[in-house]
PDB file of N, CA and C in Angstrom:
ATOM      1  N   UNK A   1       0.037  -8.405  26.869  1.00  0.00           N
ATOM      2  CA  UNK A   1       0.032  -8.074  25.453  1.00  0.00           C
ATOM      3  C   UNK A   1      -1.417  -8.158  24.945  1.00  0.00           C
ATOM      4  N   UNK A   2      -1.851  -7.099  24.563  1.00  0.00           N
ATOM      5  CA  UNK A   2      -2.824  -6.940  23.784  1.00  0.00           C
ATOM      6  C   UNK A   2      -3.276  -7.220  22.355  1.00  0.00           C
ATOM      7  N   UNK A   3      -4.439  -8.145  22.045  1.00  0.00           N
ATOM      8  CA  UNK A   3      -4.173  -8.921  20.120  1.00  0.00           C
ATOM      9  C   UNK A   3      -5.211  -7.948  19.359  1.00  0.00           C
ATOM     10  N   UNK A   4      -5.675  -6.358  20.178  1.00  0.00           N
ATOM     11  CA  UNK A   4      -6.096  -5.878  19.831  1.00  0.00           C
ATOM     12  C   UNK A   4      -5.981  -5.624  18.369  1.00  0.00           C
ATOM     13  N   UNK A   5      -5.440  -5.011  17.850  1.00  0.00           N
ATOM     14  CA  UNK A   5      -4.632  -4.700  16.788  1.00  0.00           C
ATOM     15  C   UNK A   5      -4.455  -5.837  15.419  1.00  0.00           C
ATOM     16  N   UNK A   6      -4.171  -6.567  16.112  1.00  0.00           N
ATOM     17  CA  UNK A   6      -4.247  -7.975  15.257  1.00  0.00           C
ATOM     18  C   UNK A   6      -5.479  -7.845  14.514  1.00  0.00           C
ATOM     19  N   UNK A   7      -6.569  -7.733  15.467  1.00  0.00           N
ATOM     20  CA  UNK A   7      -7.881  -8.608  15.270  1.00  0.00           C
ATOM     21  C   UNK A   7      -8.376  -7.285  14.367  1.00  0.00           C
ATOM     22  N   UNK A   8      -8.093  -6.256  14.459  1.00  0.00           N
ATOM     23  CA  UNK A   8      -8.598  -4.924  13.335  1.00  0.00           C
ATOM     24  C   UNK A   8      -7.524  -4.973  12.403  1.00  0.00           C
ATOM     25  N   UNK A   9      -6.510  -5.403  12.291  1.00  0.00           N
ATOM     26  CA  UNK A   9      -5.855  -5.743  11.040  1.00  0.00           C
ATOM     27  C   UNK A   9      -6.764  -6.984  10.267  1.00  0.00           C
ATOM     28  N   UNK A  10      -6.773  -8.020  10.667  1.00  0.00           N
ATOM     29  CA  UNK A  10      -7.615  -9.091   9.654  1.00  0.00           C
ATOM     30  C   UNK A  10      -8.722  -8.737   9.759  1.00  0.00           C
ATOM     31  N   UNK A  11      -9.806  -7.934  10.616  1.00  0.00           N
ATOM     32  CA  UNK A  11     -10.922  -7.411  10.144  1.00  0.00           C
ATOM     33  C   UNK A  11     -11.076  -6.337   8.731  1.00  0.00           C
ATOM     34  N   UNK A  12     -10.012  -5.937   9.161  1.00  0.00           N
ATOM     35  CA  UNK A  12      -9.764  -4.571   7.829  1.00  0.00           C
ATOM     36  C   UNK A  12      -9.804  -5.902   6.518  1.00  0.00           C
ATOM     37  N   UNK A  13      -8.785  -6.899   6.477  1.00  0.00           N
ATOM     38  CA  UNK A  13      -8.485  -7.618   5.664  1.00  0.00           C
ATOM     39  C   UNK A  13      -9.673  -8.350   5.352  1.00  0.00           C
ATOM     40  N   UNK A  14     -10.435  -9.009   6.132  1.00  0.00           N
ATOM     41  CA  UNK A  14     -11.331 -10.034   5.470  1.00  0.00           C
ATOM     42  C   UNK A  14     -12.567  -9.016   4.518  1.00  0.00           C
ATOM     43  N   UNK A  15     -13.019  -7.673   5.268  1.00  0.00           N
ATOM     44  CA  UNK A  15     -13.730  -6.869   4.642  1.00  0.00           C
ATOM     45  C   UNK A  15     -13.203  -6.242   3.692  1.00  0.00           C
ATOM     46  N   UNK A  16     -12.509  -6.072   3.158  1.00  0.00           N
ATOM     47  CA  UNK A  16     -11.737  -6.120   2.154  1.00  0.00           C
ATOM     48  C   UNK A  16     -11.717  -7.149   1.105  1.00  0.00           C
ATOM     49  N   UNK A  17     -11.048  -8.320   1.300  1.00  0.00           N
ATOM     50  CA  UNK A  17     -11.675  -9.389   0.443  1.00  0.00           C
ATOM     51  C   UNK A  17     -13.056  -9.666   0.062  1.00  0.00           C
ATOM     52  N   UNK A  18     -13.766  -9.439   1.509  1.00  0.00           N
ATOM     53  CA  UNK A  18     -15.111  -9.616   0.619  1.00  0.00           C
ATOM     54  C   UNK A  18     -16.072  -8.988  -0.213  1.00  0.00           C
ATOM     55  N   UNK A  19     -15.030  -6.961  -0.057  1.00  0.00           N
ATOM     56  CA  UNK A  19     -15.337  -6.646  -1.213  1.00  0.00           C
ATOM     57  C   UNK A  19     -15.065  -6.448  -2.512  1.00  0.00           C
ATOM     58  N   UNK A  20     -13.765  -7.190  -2.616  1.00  0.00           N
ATOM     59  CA  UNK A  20     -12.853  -7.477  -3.830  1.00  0.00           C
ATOM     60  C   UNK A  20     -14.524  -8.731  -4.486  1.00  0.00           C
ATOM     61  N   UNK A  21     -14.575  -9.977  -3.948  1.00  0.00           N
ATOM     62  CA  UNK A  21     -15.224 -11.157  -4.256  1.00  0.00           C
ATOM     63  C   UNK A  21     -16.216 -11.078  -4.730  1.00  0.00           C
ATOM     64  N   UNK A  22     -17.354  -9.963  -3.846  1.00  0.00           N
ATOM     65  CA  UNK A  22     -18.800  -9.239  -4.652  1.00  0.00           C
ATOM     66  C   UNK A  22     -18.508  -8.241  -5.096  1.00  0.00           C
ATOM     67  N   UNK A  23     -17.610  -7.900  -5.894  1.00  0.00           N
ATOM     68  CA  UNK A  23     -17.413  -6.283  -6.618  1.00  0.00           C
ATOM     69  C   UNK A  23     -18.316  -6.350  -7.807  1.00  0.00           C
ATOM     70  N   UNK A  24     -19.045  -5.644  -8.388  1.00  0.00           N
ATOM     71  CA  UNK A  24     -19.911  -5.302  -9.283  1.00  0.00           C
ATOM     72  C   UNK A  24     -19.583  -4.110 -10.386  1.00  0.00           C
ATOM     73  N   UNK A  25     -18.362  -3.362  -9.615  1.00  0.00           N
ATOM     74  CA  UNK A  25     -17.535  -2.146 -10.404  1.00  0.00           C
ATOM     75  C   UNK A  25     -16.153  -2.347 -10.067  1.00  0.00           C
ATOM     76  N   UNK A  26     -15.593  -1.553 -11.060  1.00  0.00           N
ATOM     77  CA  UNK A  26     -14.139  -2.036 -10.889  1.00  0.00           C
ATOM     78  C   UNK A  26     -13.652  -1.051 -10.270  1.00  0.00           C
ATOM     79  N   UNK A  27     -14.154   0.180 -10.247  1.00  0.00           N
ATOM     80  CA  UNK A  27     -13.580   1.468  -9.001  1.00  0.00           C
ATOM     81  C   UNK A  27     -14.133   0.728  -7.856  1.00  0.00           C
ATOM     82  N   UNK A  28     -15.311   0.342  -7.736  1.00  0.00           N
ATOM     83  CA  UNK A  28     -15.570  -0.266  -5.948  1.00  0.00           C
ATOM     84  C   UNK A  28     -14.236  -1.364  -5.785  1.00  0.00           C
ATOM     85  N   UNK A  29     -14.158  -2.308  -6.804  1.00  0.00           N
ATOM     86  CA  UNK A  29     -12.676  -3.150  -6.510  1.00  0.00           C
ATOM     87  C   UNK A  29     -11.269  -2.648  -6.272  1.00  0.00           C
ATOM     88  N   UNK A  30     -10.943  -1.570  -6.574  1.00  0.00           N
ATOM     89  CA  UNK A  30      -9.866  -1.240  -6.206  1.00  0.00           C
ATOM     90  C   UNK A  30     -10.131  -0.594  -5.299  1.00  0.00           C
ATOM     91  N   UNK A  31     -10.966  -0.063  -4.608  1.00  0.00           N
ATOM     92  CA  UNK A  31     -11.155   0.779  -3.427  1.00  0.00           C
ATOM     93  C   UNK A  31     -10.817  -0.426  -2.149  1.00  0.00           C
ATOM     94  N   UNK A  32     -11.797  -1.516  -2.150  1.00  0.00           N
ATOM     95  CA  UNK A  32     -11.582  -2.397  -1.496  1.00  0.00           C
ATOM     96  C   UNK A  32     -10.478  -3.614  -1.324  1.00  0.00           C
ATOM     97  N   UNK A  33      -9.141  -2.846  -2.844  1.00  0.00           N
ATOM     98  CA  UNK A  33      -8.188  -3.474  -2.309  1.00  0.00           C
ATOM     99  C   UNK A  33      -7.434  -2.323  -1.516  1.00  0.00           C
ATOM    100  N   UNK A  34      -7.700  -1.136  -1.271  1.00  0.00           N
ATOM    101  CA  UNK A  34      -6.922  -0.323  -0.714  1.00  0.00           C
ATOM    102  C   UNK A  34      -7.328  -0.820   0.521  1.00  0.00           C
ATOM    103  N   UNK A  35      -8.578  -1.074   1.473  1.00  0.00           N
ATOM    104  CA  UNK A  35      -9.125  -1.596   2.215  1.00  0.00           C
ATOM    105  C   UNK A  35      -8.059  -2.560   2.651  1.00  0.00           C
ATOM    106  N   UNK A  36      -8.006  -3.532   2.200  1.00  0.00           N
ATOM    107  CA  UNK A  36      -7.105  -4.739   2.020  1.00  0.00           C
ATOM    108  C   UNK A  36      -5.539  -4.162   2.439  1.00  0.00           C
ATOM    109  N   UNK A  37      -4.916  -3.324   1.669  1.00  0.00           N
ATOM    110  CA  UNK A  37      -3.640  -3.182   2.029  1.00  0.00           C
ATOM    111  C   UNK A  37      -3.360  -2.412   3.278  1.00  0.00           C
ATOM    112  N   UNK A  38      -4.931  -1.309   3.857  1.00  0.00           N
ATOM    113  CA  UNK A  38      -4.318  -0.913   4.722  1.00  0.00           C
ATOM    114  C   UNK A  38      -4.478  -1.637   6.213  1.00  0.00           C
ATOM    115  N   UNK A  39      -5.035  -2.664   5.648  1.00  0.00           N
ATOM    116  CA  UNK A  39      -4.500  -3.997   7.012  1.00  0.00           C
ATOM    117  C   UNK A  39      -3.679  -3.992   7.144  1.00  0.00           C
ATOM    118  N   UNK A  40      -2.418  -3.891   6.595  1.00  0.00           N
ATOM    119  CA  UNK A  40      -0.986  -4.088   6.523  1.00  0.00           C
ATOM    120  C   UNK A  40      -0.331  -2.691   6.992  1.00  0.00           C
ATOM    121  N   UNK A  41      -0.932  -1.357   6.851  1.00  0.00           N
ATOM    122  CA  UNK A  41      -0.540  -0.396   7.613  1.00  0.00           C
ATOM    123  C   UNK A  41      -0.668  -1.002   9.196  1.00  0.00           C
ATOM    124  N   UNK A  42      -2.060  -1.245   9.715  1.00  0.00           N
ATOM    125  CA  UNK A  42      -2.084  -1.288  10.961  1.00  0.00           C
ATOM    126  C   UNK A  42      -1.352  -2.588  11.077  1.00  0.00           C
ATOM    127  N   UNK A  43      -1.263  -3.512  10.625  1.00  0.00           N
ATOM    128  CA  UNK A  43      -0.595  -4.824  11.397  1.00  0.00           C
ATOM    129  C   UNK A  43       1.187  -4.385  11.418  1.00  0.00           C
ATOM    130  N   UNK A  44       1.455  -3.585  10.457  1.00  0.00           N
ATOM    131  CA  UNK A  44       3.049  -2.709  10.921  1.00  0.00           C
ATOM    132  C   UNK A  44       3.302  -2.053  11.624  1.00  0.00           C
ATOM    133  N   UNK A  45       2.134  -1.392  12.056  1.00  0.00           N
ATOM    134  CA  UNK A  45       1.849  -0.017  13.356  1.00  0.00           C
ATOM    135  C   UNK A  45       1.908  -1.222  14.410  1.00  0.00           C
ATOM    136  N   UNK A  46       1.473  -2.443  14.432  1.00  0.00           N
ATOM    137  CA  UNK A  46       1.987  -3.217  15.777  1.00  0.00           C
ATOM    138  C   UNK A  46       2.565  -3.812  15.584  1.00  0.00           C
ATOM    139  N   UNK A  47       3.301  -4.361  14.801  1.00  0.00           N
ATOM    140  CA  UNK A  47       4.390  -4.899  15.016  1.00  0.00           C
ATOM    141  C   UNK A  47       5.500  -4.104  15.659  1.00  0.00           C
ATOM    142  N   UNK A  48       5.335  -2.657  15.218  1.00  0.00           N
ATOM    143  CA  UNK A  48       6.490  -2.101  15.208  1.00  0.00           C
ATOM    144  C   UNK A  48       6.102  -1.256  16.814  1.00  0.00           C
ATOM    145  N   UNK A  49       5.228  -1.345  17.477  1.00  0.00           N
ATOM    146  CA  UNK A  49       4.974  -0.618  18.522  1.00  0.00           C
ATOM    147  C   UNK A  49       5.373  -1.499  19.663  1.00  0.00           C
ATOM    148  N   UNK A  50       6.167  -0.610  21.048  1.00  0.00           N
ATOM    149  CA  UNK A  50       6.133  -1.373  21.880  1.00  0.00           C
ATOM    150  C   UNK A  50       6.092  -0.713  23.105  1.00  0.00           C
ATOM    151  N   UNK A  51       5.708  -1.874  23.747  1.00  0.00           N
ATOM    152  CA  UNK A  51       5.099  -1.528  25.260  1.00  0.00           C
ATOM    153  C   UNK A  51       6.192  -1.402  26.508  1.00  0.00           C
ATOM    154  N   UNK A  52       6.694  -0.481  27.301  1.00  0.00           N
ATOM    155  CA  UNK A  52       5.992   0.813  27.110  1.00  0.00           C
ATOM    156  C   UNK A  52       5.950   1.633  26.469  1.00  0.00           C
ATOM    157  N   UNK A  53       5.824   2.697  25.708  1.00  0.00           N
ATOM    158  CA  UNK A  53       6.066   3.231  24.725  1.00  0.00           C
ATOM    159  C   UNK A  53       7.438   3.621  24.768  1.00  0.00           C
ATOM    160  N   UNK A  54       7.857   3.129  23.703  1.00  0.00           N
ATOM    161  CA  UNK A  54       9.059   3.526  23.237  1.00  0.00           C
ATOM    162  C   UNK A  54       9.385   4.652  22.658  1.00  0.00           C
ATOM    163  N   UNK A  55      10.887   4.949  22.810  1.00  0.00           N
ATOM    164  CA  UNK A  55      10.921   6.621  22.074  1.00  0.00           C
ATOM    165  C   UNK A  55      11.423   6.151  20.080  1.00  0.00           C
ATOM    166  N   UNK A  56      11.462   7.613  19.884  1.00  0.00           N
ATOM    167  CA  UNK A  56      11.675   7.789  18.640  1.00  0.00           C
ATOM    168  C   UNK A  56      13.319   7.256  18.260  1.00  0.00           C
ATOM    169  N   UNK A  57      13.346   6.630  16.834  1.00  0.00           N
ATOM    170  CA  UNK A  57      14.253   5.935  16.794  1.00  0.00           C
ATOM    171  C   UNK A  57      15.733   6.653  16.649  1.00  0.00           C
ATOM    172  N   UNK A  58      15.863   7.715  17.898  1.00  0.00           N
ATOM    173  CA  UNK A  58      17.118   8.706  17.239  1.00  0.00           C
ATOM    174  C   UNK A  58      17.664   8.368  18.282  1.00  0.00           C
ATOM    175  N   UNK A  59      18.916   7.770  18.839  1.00  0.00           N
ATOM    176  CA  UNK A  59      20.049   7.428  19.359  1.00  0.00           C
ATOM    177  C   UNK A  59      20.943   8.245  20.302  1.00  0.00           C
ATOM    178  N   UNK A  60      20.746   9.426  19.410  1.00  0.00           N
ATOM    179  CA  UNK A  60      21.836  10.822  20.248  1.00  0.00           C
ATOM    180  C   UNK A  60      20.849  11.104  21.631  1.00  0.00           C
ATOM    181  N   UNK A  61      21.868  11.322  22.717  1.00  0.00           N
ATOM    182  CA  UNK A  61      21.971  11.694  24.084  1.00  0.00           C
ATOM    183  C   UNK A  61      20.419  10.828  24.693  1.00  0.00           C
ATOM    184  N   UNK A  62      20.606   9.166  24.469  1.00  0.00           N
ATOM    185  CA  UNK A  62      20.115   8.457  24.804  1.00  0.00           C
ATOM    186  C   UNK A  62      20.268   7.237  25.607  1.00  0.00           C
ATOM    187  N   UNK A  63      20.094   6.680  27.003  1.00  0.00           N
ATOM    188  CA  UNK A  63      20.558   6.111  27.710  1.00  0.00           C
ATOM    189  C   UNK A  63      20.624   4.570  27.191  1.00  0.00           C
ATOM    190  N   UNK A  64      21.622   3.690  27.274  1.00  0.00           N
ATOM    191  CA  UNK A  64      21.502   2.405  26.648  1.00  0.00           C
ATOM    192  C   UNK A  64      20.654   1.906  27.233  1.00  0.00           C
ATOM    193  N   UNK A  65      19.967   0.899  26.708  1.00  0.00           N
ATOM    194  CA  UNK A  65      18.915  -0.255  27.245  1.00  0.00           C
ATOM    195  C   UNK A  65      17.228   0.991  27.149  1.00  0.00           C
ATOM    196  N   UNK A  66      17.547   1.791  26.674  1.00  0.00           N
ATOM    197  CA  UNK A  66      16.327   2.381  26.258  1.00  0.00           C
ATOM    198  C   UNK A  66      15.732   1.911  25.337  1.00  0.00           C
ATOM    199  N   UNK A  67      14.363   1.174  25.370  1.00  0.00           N
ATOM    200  CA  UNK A  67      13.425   0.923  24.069  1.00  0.00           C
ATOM    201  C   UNK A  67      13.450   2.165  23.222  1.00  0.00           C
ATOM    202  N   UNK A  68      13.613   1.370  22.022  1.00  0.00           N
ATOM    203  CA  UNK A  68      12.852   2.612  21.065  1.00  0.00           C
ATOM    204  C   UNK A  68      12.100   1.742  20.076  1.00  0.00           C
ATOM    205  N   UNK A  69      11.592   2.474  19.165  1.00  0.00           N
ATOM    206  CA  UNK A  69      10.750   1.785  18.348  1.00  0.00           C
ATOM    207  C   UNK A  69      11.603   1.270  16.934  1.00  0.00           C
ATOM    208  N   UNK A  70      11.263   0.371  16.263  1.00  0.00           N
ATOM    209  CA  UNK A  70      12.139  -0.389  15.482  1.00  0.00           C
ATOM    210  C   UNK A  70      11.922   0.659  14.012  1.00  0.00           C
ATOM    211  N   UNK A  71      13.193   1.156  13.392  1.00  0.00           N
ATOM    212  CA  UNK A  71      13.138   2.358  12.093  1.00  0.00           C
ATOM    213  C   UNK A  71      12.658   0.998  10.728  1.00  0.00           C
ATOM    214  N   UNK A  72      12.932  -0.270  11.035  1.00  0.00           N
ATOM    215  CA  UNK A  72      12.695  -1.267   9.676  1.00  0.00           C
ATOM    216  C   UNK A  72      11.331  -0.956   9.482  1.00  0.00           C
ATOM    217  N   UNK A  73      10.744  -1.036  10.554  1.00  0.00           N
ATOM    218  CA  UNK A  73       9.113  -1.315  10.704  1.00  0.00           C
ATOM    219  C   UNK A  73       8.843  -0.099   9.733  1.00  0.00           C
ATOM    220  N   UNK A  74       9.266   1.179  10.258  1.00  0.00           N
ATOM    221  CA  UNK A  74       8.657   2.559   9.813  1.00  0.00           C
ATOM    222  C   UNK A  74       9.123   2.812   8.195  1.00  0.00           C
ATOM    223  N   UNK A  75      10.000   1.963   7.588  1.00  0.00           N
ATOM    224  CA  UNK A  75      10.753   1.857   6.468  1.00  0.00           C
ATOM    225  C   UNK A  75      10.007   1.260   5.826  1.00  0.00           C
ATOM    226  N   UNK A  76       9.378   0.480   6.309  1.00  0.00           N
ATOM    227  CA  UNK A  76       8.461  -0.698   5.694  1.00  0.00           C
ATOM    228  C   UNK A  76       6.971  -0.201   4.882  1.00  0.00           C
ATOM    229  N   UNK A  77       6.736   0.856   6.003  1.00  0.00           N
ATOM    230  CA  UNK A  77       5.298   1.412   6.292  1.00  0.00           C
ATOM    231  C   UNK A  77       5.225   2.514   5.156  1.00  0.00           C
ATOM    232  N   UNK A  78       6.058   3.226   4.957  1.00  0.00           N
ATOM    233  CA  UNK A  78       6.334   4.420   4.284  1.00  0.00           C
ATOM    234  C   UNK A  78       6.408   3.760   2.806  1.00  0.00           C
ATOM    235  N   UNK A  79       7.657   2.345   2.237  1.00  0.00           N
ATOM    236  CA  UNK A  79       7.611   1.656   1.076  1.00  0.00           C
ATOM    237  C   UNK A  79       6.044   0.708   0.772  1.00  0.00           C
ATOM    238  N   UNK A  80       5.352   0.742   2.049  1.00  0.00           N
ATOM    239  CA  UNK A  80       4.305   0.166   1.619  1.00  0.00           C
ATOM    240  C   UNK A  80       3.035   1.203   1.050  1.00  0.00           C
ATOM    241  N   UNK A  81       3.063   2.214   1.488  1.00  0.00           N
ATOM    242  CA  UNK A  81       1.838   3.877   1.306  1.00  0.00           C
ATOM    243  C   UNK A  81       2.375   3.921  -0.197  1.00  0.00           C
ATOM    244  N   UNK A  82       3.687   4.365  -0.652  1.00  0.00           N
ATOM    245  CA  UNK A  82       3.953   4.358  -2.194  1.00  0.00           C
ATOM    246  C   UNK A  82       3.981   3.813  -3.134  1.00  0.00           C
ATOM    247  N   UNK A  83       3.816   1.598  -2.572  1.00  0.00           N
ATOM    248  CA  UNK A  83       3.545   1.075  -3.549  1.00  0.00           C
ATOM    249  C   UNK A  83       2.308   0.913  -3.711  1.00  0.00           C
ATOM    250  N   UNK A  84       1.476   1.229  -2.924  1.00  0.00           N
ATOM    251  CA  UNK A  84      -0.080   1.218  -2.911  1.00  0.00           C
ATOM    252  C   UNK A  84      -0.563   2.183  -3.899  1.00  0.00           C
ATOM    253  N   UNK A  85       0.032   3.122  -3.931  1.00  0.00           N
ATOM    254  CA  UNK A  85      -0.383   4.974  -4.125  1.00  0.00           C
ATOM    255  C   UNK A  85       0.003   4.394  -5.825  1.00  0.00           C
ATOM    256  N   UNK A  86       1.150   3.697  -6.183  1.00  0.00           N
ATOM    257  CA  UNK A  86       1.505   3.427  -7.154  1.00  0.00           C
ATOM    258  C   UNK A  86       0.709   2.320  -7.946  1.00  0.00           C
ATOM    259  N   UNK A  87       0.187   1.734  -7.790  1.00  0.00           N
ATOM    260  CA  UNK A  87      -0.825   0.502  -7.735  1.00  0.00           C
ATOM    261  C   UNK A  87      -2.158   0.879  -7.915  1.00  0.00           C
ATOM    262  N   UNK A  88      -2.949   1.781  -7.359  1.00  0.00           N
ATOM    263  CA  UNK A  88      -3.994   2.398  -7.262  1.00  0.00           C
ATOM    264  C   UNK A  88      -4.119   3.394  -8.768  1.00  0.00           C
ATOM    265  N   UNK A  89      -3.100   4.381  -8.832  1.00  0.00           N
ATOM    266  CA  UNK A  89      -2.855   4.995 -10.584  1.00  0.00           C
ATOM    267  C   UNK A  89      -2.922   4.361 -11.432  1.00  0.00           C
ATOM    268  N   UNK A  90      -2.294   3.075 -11.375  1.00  0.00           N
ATOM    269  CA  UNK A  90      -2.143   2.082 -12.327  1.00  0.00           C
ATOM    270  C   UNK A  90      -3.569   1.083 -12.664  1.00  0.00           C
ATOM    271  N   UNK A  91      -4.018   0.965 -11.941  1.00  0.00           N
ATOM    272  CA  UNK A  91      -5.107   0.319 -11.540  1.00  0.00           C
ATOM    273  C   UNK A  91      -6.430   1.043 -12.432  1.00  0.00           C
ATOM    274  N   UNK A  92      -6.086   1.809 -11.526  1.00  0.00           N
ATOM    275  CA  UNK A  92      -7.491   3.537 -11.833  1.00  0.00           C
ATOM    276  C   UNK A  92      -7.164   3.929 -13.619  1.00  0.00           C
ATOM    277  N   UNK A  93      -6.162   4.039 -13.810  1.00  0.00           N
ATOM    278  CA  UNK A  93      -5.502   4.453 -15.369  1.00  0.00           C
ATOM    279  C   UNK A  93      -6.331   3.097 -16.583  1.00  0.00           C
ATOM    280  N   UNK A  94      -5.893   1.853 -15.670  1.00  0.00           N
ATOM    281  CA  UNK A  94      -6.784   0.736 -16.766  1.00  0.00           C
ATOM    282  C   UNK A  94      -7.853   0.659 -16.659  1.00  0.00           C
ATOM    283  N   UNK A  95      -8.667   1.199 -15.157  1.00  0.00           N
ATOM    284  CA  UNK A  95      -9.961   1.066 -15.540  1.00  0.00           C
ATOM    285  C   UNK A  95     -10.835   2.035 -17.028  1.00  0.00           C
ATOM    286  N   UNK A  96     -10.365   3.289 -16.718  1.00  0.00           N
ATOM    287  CA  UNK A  96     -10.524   4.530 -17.775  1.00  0.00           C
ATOM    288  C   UNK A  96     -10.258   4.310 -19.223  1.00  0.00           C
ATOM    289  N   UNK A  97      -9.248   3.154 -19.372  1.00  0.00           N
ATOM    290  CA  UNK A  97      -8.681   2.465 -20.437  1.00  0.00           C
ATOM    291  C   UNK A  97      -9.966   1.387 -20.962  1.00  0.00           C
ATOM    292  N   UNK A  98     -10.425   0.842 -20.184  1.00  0.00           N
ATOM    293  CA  UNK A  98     -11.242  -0.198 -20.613  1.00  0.00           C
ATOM    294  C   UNK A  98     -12.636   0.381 -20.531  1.00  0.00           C
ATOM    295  N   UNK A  99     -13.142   1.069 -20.058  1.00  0.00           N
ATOM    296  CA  UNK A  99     -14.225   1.979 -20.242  1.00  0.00           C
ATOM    297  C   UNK A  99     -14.107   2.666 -21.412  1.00  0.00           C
ATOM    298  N   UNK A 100     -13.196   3.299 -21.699  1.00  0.00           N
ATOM    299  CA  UNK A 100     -12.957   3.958 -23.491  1.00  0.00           C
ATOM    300  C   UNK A 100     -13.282   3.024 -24.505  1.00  0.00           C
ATOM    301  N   UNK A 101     -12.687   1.428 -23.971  1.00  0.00           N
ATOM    302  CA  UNK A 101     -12.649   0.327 -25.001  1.00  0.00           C
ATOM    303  C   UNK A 101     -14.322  -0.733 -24.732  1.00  0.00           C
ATOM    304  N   UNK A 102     -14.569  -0.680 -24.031  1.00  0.00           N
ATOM    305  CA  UNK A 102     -15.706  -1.758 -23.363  1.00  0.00           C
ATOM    306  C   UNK A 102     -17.217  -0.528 -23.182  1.00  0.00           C
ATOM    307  N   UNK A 103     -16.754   0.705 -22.890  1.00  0.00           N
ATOM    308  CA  UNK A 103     -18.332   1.244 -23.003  1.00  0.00           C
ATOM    309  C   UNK A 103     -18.813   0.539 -20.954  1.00  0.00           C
ATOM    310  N   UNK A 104     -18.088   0.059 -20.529  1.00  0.00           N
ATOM    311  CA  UNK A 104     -18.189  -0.552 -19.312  1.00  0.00           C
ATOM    312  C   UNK A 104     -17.112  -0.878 -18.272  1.00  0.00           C
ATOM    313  N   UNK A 105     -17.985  -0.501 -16.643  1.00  0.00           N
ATOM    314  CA  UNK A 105     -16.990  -1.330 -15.703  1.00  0.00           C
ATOM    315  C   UNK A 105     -17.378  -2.065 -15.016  1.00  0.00           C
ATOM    316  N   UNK A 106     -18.212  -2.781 -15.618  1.00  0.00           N
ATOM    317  CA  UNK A 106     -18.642  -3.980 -14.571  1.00  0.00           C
ATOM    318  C   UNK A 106     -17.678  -5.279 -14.855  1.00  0.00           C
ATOM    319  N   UNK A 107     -16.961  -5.937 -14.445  1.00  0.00           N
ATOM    320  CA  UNK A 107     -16.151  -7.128 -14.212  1.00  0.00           C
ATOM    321  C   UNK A 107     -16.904  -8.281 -15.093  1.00  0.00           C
ATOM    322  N   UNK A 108     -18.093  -8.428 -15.126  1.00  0.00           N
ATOM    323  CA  UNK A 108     -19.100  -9.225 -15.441  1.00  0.00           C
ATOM    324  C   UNK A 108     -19.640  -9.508 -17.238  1.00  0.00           C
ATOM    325  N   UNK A 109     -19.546  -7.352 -17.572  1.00  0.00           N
ATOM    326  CA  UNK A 109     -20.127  -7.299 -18.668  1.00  0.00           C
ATOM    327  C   UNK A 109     -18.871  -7.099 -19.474  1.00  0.00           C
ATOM    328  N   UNK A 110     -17.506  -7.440 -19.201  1.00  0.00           N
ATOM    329  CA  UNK A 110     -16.451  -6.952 -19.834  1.00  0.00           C
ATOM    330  C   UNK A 110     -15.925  -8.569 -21.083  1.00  0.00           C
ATOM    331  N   UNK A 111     -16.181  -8.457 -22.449  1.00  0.00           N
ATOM    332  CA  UNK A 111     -16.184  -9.451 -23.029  1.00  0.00           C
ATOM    333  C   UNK A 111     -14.301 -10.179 -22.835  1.00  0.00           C
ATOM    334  N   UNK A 112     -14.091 -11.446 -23.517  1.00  0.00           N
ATOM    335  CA  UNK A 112     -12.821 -11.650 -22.892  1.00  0.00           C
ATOM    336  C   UNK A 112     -11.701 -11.153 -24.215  1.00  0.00           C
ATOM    337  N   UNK A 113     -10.713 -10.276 -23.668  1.00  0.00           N
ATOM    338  CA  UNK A 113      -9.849  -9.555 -24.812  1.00  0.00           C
ATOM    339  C   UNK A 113      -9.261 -10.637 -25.560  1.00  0.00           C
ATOM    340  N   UNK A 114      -9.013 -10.157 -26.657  1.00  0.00           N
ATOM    341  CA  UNK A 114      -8.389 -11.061 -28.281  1.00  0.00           C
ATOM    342  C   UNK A 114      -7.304 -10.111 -28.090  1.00  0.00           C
ATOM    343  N   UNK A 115      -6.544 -10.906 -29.046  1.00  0.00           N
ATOM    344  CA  UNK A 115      -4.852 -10.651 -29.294  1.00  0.00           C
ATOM    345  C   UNK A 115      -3.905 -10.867 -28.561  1.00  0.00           C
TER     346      UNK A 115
END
């Protein structure tokens, strides 16, 4: 077994955090949480992969005790791309919001909101 995969999943992840931590703009911060989440693409791409390669998760005119690859994993992967995609609009929508209101996107120069 190979921890290949592993080790470029938390690489994706720590570079990611560390550009969430020194962000200086708030579009560079959400970029680098996309960074961040798509650690979690690849650490699902192995979880869900197996050695030897396994077939596709369709059942019909398939011999029992055949590996295939696990459909949760790929269920997972697909609900994780749309809540990202969904997260990122939302994200991107308040930055544009607070730039209308602040004249700014620096994290730094943004005064602290009243009301």
């Amino acid at each position: 077994m190979t921890y290949f995969g592993y080790a470029v999943a938390a690489w994706l992840f720590l570079i990611g955090v560390y550009g969430i931590v020194t962000s200086k703009h708030l579009v560079h911060l959400v970029l680098c949480l996309v960074v961040v989440q798509s650690s979690t693409y690849v650490l699902l791409s192995i979880i869900g992969f197996r050695l030897p390669p396994a077939t596709a998760p369709v059942f019909y005119d398939i011999a029992l005790g055949t590996p295939a690859v696990d459909p949760v994993v790929q269920a997972l992967m697909l609900t994780d791309i749309v809540v990202e995609a969904t997260v990122v609009a939302l994200l991107l929508a308040l930055i544009v919001r607070i730039n209308k209101t602040t004249g700014t996107v620096d994290p730094n120069a943004i005064a602290q909101m009243k009301g």
